[in-house]
PDB file of N, CA and C in Angstrom:
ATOM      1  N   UNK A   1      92.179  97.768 129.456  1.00  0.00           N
ATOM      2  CA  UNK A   1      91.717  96.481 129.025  1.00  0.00           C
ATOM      3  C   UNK A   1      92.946  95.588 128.845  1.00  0.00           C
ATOM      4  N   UNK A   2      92.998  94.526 129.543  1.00  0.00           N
ATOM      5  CA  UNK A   2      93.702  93.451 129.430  1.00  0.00           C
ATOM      6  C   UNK A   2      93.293  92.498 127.915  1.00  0.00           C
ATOM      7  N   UNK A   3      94.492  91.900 126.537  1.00  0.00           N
ATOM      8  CA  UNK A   3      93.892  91.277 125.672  1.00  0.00           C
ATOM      9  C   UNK A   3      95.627  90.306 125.658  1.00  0.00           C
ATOM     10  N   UNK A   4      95.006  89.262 125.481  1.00  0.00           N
ATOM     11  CA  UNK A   4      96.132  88.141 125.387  1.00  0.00           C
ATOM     12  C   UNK A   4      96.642  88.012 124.060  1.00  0.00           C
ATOM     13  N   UNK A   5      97.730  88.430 123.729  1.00  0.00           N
ATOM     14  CA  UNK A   5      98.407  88.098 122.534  1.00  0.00           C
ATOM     15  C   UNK A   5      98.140  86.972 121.816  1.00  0.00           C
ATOM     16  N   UNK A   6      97.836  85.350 122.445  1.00  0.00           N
ATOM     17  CA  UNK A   6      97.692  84.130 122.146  1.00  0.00           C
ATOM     18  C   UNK A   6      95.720  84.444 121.383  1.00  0.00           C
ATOM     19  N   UNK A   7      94.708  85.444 122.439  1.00  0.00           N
ATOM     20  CA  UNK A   7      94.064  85.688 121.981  1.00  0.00           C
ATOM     21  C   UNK A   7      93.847  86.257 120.616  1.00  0.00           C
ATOM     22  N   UNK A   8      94.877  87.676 120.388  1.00  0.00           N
ATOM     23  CA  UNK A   8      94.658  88.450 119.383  1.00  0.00           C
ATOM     24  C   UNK A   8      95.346  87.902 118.364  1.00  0.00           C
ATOM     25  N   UNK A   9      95.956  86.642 118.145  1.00  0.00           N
ATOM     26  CA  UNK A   9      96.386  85.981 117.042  1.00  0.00           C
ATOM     27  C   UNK A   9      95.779  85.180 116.417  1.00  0.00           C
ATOM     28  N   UNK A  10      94.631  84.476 117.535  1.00  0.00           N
ATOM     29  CA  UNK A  10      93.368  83.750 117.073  1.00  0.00           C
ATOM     30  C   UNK A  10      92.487  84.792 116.132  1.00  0.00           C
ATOM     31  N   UNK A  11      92.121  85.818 116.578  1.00  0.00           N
ATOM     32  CA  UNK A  11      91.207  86.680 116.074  1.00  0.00           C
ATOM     33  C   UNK A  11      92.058  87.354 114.710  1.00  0.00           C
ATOM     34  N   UNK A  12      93.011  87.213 114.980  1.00  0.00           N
ATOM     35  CA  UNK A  12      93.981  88.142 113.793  1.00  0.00           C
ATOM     36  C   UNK A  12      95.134  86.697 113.127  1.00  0.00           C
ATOM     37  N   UNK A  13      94.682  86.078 112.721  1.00  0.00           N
ATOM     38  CA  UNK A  13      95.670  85.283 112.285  1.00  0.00           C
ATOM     39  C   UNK A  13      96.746  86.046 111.416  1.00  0.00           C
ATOM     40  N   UNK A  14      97.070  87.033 110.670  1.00  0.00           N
ATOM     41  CA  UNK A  14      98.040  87.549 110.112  1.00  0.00           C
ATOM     42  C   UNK A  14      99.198  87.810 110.680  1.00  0.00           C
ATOM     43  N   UNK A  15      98.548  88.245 112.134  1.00  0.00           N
ATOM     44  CA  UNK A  15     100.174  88.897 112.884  1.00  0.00           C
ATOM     45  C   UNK A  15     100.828  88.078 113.173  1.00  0.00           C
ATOM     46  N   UNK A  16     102.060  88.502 112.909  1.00  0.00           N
ATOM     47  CA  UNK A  16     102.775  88.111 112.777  1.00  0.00           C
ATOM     48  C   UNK A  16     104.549  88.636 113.849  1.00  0.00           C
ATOM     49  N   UNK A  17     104.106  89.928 114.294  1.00  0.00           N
ATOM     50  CA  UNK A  17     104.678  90.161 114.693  1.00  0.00           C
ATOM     51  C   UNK A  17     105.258  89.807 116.513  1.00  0.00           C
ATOM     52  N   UNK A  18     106.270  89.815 116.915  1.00  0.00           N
ATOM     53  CA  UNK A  18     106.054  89.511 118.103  1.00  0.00           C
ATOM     54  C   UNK A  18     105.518  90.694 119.203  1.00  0.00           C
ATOM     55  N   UNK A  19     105.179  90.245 120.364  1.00  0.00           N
ATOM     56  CA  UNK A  19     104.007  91.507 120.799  1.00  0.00           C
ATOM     57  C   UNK A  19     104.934  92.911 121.545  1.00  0.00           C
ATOM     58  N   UNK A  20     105.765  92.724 121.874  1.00  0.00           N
ATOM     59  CA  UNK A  20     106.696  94.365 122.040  1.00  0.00           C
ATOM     60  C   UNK A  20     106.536  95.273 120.658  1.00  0.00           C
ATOM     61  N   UNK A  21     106.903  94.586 119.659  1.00  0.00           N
ATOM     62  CA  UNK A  21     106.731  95.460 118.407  1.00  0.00           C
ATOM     63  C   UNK A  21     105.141  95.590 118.137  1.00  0.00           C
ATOM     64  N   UNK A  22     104.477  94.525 117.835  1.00  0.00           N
ATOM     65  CA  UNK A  22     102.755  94.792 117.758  1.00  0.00           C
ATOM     66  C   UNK A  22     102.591  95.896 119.187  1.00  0.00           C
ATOM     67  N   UNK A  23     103.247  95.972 120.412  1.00  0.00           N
ATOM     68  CA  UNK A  23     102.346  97.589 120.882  1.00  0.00           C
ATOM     69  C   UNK A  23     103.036  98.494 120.384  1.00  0.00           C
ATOM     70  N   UNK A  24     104.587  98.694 119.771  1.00  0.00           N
ATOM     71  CA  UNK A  24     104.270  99.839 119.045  1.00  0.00           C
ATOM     72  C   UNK A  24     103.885 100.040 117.922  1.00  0.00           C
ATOM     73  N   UNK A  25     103.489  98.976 116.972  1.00  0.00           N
ATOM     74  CA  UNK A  25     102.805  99.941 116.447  1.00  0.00           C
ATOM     75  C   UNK A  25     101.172  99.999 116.272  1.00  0.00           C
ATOM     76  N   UNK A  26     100.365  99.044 117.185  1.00  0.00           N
ATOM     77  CA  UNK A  26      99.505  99.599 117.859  1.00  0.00           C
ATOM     78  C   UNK A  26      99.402 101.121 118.291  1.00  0.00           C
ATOM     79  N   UNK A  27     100.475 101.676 118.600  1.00  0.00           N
ATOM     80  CA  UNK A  27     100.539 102.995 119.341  1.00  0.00           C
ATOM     81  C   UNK A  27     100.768 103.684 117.993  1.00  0.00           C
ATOM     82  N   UNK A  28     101.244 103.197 117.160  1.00  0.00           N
ATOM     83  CA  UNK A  28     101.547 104.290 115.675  1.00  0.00           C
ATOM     84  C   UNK A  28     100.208 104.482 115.208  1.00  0.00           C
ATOM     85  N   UNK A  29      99.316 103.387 115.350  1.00  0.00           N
ATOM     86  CA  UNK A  29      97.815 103.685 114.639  1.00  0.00           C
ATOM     87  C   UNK A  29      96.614 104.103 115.625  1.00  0.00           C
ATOM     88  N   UNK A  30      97.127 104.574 116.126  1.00  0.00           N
ATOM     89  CA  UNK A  30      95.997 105.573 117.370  1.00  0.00           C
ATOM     90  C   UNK A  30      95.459 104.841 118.437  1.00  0.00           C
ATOM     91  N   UNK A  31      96.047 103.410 118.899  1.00  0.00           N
ATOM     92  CA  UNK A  31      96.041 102.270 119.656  1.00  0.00           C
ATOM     93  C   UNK A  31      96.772 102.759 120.677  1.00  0.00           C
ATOM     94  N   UNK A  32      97.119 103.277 121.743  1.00  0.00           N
ATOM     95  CA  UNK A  32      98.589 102.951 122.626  1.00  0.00           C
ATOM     96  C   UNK A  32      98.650 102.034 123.654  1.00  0.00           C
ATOM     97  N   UNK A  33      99.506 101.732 123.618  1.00  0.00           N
ATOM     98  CA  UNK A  33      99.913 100.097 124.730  1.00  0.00           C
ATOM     99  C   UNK A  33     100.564 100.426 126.203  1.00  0.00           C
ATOM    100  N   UNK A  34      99.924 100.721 127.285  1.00  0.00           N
ATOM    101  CA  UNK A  34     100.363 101.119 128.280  1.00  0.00           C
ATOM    102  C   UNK A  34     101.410 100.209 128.644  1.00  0.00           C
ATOM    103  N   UNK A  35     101.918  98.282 128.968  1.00  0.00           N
ATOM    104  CA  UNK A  35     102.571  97.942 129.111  1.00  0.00           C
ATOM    105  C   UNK A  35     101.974  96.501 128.520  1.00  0.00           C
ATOM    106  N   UNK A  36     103.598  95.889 128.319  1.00  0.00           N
ATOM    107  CA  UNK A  36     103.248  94.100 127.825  1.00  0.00           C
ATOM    108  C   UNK A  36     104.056  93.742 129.104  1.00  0.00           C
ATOM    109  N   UNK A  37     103.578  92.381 129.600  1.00  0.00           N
ATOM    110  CA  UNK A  37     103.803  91.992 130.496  1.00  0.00           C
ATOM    111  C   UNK A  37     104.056  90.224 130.733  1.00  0.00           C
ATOM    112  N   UNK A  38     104.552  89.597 130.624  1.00  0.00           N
ATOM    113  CA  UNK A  38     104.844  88.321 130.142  1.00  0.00           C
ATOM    114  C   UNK A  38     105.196  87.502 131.537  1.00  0.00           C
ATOM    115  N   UNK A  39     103.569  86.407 131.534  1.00  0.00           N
ATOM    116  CA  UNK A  39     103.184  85.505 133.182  1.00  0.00           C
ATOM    117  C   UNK A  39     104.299  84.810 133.231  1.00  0.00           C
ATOM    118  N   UNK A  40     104.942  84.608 134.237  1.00  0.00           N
ATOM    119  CA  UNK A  40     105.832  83.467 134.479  1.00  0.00           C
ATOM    120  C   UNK A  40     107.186  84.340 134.353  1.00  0.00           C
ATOM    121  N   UNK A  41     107.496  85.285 134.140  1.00  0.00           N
ATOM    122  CA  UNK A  41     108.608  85.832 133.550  1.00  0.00           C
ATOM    123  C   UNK A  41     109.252  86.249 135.315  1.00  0.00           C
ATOM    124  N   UNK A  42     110.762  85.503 135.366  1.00  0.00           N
ATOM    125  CA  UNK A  42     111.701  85.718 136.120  1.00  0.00           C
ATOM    126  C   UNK A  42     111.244  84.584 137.331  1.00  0.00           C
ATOM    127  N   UNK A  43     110.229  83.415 136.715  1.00  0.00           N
ATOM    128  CA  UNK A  43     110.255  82.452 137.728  1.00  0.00           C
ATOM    129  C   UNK A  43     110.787  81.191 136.835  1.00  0.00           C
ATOM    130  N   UNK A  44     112.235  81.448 136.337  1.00  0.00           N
ATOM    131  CA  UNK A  44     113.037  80.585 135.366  1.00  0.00           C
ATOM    132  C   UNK A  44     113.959  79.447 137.061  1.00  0.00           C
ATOM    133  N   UNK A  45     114.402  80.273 137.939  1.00  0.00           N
ATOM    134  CA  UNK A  45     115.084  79.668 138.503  1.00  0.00           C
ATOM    135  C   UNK A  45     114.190  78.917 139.715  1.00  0.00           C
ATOM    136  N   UNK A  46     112.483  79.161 140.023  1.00  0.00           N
ATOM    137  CA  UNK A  46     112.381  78.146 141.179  1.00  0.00           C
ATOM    138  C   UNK A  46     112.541  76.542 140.591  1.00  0.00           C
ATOM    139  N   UNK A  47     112.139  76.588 141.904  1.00  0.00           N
ATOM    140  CA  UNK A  47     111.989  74.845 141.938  1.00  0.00           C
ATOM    141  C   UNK A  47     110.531  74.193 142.010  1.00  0.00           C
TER     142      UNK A  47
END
């Protein structure tokens, strides 16, 4: 299941954390986070 961080902050206003650390410890509470993945990332240099 795909869930958008921007989503789960709406639904969770508390967190606070940024989302590399929220999957682990997602994964500490019987959650595990196969990968975070961040759109746009390494298209800093087009044009």
């Amino acid at each position: 299941m795909n869930v958008s961080y921007r989503w789960l902050r709406e639904i969770a206003p508390g967190i606070q954390a940024p989302p590399e650390e929220l999957a682990d410890r997602l994964g500490m509470l019987g959650a595990p986070v196969e990968e975070t993945a961040r759109p746009g990332a390494g298209l800093d240099d087009l044009v």
